[in-house]
C-alpha atoms as a PDB file:
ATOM      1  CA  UNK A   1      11.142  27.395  33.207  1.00  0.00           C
ATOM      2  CA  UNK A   2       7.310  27.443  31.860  1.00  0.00           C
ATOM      3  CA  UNK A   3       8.935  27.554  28.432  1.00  0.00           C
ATOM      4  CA  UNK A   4      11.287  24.889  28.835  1.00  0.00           C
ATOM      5  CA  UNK A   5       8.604  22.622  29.984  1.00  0.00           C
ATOM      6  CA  UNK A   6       6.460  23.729  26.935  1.00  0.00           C
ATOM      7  CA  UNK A   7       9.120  22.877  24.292  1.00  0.00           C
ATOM      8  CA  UNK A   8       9.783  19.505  25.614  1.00  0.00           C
ATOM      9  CA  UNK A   9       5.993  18.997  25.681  1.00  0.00           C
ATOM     10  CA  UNK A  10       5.962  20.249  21.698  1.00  0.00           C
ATOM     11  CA  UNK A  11       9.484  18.017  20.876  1.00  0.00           C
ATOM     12  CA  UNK A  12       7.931  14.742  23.080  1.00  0.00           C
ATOM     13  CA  UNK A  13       4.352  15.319  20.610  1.00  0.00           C
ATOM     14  CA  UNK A  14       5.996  15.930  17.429  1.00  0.00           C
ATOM     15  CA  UNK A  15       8.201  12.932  18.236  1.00  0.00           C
ATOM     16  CA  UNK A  16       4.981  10.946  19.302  1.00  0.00           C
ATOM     17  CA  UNK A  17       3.085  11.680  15.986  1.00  0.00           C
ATOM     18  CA  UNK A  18       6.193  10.895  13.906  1.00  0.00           C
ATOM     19  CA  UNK A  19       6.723   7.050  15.453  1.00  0.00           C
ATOM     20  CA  UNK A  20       2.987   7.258  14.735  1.00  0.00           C
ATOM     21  CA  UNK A  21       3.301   8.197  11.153  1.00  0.00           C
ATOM     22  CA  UNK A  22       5.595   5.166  10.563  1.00  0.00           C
ATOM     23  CA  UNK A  23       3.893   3.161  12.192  1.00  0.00           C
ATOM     24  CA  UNK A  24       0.799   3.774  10.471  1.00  0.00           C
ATOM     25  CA  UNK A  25       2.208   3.737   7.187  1.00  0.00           C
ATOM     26  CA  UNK A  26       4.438   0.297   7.785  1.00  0.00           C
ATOM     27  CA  UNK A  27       0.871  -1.204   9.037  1.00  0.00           C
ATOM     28  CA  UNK A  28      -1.268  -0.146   5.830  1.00  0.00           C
ATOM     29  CA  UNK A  29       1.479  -0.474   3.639  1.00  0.00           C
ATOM     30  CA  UNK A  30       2.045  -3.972   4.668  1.00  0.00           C
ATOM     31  CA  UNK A  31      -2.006  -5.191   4.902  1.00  0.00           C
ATOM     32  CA  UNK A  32      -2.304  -3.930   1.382  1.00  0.00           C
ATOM     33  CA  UNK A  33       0.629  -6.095   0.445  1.00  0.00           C
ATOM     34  CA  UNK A  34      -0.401  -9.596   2.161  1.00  0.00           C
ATOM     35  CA  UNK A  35      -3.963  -8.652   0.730  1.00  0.00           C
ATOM     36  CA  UNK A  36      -2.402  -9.024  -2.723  1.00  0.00           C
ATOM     37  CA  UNK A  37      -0.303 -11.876  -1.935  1.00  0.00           C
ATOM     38  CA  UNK A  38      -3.058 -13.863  -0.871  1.00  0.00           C
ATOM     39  CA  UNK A  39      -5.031 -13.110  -3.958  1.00  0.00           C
ATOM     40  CA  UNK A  40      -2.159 -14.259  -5.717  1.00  0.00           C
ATOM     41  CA  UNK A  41      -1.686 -17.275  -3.410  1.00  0.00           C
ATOM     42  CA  UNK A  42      -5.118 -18.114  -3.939  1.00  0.00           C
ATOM     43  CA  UNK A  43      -5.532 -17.649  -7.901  1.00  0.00           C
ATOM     44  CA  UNK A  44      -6.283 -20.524  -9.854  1.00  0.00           C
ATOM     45  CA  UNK A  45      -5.733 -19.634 -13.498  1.00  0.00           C
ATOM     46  CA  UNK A  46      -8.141 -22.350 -14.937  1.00  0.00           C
ATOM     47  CA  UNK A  47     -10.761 -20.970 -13.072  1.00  0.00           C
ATOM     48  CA  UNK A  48     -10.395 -17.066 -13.151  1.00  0.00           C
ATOM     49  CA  UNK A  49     -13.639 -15.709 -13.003  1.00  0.00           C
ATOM     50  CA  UNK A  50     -14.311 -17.408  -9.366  1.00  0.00           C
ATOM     51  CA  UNK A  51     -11.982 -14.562  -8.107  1.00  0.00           C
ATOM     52  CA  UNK A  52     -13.847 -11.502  -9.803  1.00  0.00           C
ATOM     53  CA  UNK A  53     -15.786 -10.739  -6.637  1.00  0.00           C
ATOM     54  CA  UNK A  54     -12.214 -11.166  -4.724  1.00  0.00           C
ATOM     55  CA  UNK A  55     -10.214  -9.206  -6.738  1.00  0.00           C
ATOM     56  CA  UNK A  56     -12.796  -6.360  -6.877  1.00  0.00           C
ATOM     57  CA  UNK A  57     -12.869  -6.993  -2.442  1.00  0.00           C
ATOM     58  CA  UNK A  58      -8.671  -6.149  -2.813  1.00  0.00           C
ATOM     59  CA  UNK A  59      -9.146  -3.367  -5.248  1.00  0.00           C
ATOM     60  CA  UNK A  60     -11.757  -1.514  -2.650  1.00  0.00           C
ATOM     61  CA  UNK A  61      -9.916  -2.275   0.463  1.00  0.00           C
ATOM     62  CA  UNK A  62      -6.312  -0.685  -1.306  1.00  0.00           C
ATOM     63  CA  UNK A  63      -8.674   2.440  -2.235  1.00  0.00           C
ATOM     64  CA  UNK A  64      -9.813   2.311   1.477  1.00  0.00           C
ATOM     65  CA  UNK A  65      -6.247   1.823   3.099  1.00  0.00           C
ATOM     66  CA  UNK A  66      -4.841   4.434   0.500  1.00  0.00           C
ATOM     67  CA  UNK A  67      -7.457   7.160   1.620  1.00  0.00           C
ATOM     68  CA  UNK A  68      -4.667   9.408   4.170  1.00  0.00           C
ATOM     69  CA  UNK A  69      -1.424   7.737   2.572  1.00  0.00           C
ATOM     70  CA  UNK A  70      -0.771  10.519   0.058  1.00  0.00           C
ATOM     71  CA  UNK A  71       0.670  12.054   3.272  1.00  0.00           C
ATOM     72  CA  UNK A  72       3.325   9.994   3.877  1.00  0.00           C
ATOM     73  CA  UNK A  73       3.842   8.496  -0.058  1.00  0.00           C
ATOM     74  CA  UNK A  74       4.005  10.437  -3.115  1.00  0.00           C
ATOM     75  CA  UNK A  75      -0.043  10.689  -4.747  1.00  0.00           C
ATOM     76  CA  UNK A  76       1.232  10.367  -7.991  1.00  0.00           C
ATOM     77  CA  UNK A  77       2.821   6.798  -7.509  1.00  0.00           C
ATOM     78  CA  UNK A  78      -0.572   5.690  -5.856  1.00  0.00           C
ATOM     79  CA  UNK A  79      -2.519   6.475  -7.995  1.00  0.00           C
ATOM     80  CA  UNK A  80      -0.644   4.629 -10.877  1.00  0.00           C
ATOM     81  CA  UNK A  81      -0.687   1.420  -8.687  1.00  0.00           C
ATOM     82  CA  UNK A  82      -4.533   2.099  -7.845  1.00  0.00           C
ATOM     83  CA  UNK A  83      -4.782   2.493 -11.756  1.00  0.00           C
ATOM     84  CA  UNK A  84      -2.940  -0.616 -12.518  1.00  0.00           C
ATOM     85  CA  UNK A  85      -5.142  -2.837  -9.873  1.00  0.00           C
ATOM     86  CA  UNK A  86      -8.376  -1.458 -11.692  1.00  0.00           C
ATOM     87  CA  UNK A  87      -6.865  -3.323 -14.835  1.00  0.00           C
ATOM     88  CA  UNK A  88      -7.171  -6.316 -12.823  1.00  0.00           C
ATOM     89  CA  UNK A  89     -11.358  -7.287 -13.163  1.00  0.00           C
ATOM     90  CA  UNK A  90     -11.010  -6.633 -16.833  1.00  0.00           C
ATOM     91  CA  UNK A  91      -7.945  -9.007 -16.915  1.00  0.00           C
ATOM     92  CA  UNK A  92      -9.816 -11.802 -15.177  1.00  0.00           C
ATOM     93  CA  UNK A  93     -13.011 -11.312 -17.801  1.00  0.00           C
ATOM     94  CA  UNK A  94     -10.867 -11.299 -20.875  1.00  0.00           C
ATOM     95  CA  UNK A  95      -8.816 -14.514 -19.605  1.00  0.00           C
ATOM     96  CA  UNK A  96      -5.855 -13.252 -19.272  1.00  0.00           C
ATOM     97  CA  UNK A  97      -4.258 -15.369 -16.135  1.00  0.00           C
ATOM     98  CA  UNK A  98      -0.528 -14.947 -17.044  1.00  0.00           C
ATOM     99  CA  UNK A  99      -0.999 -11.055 -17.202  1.00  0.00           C
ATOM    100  CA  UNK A 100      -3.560 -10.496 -13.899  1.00  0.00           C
ATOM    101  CA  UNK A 101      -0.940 -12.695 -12.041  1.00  0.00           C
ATOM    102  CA  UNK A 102       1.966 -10.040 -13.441  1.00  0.00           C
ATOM    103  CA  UNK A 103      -0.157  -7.133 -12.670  1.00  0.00           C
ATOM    104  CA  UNK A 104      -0.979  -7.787  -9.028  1.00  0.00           C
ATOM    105  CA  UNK A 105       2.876  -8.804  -8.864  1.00  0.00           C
ATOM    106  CA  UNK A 106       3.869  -5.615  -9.950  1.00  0.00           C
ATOM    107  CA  UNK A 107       1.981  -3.760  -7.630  1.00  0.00           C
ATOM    108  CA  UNK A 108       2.736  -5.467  -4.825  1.00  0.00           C
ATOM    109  CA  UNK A 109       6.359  -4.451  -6.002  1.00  0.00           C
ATOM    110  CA  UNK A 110       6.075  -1.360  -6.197  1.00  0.00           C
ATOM    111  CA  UNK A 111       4.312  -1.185  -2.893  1.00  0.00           C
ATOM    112  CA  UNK A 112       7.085  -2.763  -1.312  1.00  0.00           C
ATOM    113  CA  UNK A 113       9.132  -0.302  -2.891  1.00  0.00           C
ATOM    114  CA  UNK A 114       7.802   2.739  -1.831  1.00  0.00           C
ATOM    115  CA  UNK A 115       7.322   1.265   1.970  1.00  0.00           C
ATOM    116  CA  UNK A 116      11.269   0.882   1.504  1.00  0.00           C
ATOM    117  CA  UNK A 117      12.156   4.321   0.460  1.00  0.00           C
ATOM    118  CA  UNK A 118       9.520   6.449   2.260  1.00  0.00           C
ATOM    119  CA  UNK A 119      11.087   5.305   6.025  1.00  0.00           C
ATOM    120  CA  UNK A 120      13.253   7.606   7.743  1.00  0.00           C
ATOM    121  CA  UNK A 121      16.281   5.284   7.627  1.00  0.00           C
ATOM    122  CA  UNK A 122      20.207   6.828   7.380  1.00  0.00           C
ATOM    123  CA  UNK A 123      20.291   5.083   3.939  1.00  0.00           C
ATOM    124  CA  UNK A 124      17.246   7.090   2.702  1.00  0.00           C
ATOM    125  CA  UNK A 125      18.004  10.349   4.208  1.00  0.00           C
ATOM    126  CA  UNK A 126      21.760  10.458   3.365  1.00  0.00           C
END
């Protein structure tokens, strides 16, 4: 009976941590997202260079947030969105509205995306 009661205890944890692995993921997926969007929200693109400091705030907080989600999203695809957002300061000093506005876009895309596929729905395991 001691063993019975030990192997629910293991299923009931590994259950636990996985609702907590979603969770998590959904949370700092989705803060990293609304980050973006209100940079975008916000951007003015007569006026770039006011959001320099702002956009260099996002870029520090997604390197933050992204710190333990290689475990849950593939390291290669954050990376290449963590490359792409370090574009973004450059973008702003060469005055290039049209393309920071597409960039940030993108990214938030693709983070979207990758919240999408990475949950353990029937339509991404089957």
């Amino acid at each position: 009976m001691k063993r019975v009661y030990i192997a629910i205890g293991l299923l009931v944890t590994v259950c636990a941590l996985c609702v907590f692995a979603v969770v998590y993921l959904s949370y700092q997926t989705e803060s990293m997202i609304r980050e973006m969007d209100h940079l975008t929200d916000i951007f003015n693109p007569e006026r770039p260079e006011e959001y320099l400091d702002e956009t260099k705030a996002v870029i520090e907080s997604f390197r933050k947030r992204a710190a333990f989600l290689p475990f849950f999203i593939r390291q290669n695809t954050l990376m290449e969105i963590e490359a792409e957002l370090e574009t973004l300061p450059a973008l702003i000093e060469k005055g290039e509205p049209l393309d920071f506005v597409g960039t940030l876009s993108r990214c938030q895309t693709r983070l979207e995306t990758q919240l999408r596929i990475e949950l353990p729905l029937p339509r991404n395991i089957f």
